[in-house]
N, C-alpha and C. Protein backbone atom coordinates (compact mmCIF):
# COMPACT_ATOMS: atom_id res chain seq x y z
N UNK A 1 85.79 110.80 78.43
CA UNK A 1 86.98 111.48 78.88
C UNK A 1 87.39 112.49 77.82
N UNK A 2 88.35 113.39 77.92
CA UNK A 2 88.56 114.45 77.33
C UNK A 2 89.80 114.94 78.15
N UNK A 3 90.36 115.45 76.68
CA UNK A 3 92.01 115.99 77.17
C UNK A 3 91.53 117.54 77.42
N UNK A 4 92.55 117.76 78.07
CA UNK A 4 92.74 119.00 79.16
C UNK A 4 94.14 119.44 78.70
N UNK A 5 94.38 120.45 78.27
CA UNK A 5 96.21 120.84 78.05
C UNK A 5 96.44 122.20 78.94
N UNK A 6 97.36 122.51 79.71
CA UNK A 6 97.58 123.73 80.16
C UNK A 6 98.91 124.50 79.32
N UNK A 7 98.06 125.52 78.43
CA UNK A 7 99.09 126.24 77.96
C UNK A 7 99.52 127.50 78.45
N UNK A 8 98.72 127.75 79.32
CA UNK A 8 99.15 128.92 79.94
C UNK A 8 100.35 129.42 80.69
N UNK A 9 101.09 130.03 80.94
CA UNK A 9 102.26 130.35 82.12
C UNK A 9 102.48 130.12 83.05
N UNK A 10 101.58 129.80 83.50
CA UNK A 10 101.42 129.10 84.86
C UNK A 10 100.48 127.86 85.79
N UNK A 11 100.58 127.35 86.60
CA UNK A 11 99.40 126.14 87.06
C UNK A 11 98.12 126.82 87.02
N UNK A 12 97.71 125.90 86.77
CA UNK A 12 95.76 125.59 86.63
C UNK A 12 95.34 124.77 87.18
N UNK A 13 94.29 125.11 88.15
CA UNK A 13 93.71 123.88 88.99
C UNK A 13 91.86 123.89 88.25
N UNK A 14 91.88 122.64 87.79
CA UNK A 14 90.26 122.23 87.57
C UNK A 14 89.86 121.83 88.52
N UNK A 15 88.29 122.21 88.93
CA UNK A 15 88.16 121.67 90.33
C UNK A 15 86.96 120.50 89.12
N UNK A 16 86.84 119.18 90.00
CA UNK A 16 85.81 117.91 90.36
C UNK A 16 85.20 117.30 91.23
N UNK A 17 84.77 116.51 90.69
CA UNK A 17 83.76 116.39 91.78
C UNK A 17 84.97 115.32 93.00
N UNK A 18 85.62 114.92 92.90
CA UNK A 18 86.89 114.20 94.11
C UNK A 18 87.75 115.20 93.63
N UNK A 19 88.08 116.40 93.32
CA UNK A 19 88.56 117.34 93.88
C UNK A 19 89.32 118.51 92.48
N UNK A 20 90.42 119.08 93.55
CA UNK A 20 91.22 119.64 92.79
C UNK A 20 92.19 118.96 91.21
N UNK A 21 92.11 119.26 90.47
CA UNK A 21 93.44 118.49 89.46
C UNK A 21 94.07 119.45 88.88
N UNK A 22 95.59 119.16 89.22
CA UNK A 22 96.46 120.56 88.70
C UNK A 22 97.13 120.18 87.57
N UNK A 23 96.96 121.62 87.15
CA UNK A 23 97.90 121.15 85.94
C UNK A 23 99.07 122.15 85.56
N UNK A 24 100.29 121.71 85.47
CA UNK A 24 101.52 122.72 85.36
C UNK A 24 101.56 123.10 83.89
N UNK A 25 102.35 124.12 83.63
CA UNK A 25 102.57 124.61 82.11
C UNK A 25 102.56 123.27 81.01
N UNK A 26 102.00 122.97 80.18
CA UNK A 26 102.62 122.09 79.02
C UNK A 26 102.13 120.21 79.78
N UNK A 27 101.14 121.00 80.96
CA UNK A 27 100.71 119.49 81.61
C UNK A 27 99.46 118.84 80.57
N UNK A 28 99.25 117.50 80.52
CA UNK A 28 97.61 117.54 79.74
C UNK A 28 96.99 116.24 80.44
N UNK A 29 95.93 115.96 80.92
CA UNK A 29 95.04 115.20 81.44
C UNK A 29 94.16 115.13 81.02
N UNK A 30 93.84 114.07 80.99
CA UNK A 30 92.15 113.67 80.39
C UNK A 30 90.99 113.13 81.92
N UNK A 31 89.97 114.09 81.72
CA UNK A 31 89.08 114.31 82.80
C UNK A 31 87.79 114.09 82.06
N UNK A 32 86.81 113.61 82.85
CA UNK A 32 85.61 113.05 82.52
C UNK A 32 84.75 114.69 82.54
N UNK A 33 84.06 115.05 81.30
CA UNK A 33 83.72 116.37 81.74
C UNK A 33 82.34 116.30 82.97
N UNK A 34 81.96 115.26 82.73
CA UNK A 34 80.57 115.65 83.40
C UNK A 34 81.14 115.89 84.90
N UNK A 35 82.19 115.33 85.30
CA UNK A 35 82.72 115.22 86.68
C UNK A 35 83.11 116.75 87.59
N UNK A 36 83.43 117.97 86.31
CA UNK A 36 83.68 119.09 86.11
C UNK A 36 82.95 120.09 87.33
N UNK A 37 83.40 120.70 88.34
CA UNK A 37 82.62 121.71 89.00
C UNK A 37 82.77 123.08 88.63
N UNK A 38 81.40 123.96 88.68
CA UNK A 38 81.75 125.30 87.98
C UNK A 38 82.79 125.15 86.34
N UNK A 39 83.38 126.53 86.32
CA UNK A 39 83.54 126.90 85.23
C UNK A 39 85.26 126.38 85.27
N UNK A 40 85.78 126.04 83.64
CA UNK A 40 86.89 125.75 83.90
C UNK A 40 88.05 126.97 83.78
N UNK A 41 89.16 126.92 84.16
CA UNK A 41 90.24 128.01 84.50
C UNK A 41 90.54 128.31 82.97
N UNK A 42 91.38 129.77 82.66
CA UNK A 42 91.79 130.03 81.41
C UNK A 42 92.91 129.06 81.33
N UNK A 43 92.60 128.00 80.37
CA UNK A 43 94.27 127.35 80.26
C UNK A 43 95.13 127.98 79.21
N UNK A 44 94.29 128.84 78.46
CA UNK A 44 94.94 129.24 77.18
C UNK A 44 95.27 128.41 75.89
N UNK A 45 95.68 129.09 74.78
CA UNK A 45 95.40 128.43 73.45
C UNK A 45 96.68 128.28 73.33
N UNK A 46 96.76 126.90 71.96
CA UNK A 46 98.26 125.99 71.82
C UNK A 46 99.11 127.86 71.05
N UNK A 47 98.52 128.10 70.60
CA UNK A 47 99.15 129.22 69.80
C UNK A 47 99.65 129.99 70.80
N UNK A 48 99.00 130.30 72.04
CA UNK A 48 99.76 131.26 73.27
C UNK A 48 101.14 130.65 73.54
N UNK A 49 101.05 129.34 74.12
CA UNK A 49 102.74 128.68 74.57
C UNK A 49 103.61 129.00 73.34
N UNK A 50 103.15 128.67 72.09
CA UNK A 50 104.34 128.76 70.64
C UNK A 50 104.44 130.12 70.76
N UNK A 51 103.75 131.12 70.92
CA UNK A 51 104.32 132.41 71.04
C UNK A 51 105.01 133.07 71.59
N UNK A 52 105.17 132.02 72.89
CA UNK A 52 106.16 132.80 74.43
C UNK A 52 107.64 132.40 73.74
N UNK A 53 108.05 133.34 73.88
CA UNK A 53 109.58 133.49 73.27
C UNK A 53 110.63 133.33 74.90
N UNK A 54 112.28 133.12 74.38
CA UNK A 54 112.65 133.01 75.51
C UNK A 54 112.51 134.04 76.38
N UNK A 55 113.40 134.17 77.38
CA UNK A 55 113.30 135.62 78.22
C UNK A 55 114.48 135.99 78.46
N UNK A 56 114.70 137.30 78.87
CA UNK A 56 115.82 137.81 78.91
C UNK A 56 117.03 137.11 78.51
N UNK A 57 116.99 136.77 80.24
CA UNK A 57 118.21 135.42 80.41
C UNK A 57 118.75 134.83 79.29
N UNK A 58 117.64 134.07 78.52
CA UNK A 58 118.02 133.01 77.41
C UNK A 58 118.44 134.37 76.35
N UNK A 59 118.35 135.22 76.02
CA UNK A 59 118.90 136.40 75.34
C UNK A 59 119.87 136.54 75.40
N UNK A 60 120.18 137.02 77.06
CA UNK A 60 121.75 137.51 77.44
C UNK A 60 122.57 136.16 77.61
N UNK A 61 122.33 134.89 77.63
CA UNK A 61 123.47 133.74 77.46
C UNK A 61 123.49 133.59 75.63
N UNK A 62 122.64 133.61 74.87
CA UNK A 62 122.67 133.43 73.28
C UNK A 62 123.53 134.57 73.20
N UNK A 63 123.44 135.50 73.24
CA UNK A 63 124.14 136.71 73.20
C UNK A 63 125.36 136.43 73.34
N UNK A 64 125.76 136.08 74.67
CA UNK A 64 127.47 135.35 74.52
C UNK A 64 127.86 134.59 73.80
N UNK A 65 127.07 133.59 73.85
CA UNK A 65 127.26 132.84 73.01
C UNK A 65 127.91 133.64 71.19
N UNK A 66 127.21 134.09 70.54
CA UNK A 66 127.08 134.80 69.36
C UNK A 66 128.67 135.27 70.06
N UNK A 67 129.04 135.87 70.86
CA UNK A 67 130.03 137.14 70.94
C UNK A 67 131.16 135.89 71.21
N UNK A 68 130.85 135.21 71.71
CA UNK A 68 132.23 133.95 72.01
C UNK A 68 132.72 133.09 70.44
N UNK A 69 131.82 132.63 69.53
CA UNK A 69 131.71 132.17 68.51
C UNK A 69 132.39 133.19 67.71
N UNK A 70 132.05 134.44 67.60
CA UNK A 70 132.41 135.69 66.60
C UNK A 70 133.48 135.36 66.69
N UNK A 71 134.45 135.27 68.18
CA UNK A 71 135.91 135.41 68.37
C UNK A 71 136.34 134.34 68.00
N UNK A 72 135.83 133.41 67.95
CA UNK A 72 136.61 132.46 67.44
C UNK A 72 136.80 132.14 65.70
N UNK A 73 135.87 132.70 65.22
CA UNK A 73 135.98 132.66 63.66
C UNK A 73 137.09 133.77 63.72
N UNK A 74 137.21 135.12 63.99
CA UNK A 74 137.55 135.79 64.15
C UNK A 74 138.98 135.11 64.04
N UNK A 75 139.85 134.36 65.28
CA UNK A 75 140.99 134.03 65.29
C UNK A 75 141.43 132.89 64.12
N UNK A 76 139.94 131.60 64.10
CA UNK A 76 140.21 130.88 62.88
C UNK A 76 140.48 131.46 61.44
N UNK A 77 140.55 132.81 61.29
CA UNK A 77 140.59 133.07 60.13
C UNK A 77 141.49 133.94 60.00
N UNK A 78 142.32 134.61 61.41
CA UNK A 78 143.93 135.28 61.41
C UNK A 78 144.49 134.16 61.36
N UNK A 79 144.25 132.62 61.79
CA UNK A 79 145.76 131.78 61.77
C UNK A 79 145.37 131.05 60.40
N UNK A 80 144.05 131.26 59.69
CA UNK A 80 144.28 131.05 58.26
C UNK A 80 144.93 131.74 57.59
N UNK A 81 144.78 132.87 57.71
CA UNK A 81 145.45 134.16 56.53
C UNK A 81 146.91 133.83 57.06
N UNK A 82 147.59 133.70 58.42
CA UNK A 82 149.20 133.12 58.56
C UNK A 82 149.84 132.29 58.11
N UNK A 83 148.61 131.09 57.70
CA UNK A 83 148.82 129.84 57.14
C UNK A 83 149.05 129.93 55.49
N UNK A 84 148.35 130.68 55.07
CA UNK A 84 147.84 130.92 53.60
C UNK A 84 149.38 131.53 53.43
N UNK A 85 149.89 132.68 54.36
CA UNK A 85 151.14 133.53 53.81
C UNK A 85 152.15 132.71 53.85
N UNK A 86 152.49 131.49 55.16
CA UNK A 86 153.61 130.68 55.29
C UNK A 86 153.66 129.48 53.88
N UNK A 87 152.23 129.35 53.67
CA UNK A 87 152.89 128.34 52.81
C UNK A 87 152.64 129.24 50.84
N UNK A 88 152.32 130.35 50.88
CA UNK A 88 152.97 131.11 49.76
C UNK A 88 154.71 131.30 49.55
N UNK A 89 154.87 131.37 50.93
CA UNK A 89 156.47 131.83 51.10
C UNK A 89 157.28 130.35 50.67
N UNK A 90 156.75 129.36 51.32
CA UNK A 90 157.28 127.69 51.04
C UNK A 90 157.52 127.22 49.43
N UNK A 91 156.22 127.82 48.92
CA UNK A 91 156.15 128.13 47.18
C UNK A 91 157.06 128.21 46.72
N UNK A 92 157.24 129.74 46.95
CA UNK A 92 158.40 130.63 46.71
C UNK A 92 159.78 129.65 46.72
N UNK A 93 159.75 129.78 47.95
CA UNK A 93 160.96 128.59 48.86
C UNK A 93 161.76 127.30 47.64
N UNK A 94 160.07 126.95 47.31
CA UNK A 94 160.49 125.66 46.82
C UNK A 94 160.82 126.08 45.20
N UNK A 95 160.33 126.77 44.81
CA UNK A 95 160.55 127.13 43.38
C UNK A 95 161.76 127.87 43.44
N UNK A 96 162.47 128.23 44.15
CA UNK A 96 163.53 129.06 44.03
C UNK A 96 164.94 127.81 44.24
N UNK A 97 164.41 126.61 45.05
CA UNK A 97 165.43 125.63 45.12
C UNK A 97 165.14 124.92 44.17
N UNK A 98 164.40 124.17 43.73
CA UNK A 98 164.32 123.73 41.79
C UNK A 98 164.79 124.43 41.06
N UNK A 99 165.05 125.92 41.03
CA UNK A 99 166.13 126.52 40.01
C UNK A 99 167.63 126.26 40.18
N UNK A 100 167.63 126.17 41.62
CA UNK A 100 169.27 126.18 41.94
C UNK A 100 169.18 124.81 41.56
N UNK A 101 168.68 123.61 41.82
CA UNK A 101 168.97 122.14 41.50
C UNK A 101 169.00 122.15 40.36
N UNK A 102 167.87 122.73 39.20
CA UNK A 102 168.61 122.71 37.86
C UNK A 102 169.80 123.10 36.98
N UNK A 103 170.23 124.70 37.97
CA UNK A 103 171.04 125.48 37.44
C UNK A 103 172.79 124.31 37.66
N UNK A 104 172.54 123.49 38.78
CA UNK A 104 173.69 122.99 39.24
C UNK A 104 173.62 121.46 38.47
N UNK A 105 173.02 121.08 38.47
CA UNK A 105 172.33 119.43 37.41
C UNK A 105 172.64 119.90 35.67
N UNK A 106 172.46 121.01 35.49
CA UNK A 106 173.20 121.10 33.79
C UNK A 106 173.91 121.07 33.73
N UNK A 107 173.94 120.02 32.21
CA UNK A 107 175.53 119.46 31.85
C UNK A 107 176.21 120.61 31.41
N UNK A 108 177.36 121.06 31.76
CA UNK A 108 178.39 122.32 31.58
C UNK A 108 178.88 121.83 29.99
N UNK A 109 178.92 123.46 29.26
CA UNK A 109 179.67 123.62 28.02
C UNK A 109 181.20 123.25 27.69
């Protein structure tokens, strides 16, 4: 017996001697060769399937993707910089009321 892989794009039919055996993209079977009629179909090499990249489609949804993500760092990082200014101002805030609590807490001359 002997493995059979279809890397090609599309089905492959081996013909035998009890018949047809198909095989879909990324299918693999093990077939007795002697059983084999005529010549076998191009199934293509493992290196052809690793080379097929996505297609369009999978482009134009990654693509959103990327453009949906952007916006959101995008906003995570305006309500950081709001965050960063509110609590500079709180700083402020608070260091300016520790002066008045000290200024009012000293013992008078």
């Amino acid at each position: 017996m002997k493995k059979f892989t279809n890397y090609a794009p599309g089905a492959r039919g081996i013909r035998t001697e009890s018949g047809v055996v198909y095989l879909d993209p990324g299918q693999t079977v093990e077939i007795d060769p002697k059983t084999i009629v005529g010549a076998l179909p191009d199934l293509g090499k493992k290196s052809d399937a690793a080379a097929d990249g996505p297609d369009a489609g999978d482009l134009d949804l990654l693509q959103r993707q990327i453009d949906d993500l952007t916006k959101q760092v995008e906003t995570l990082t305006a309500d950081n910089k709001a965050l960063t200014g509110e609590r500079d101002g709180l700083a402020k805030d608070k260091a300016d009321l520790t002066k008045q609590v000290e200024t009012l807490t000293k013992p008078g001359k």
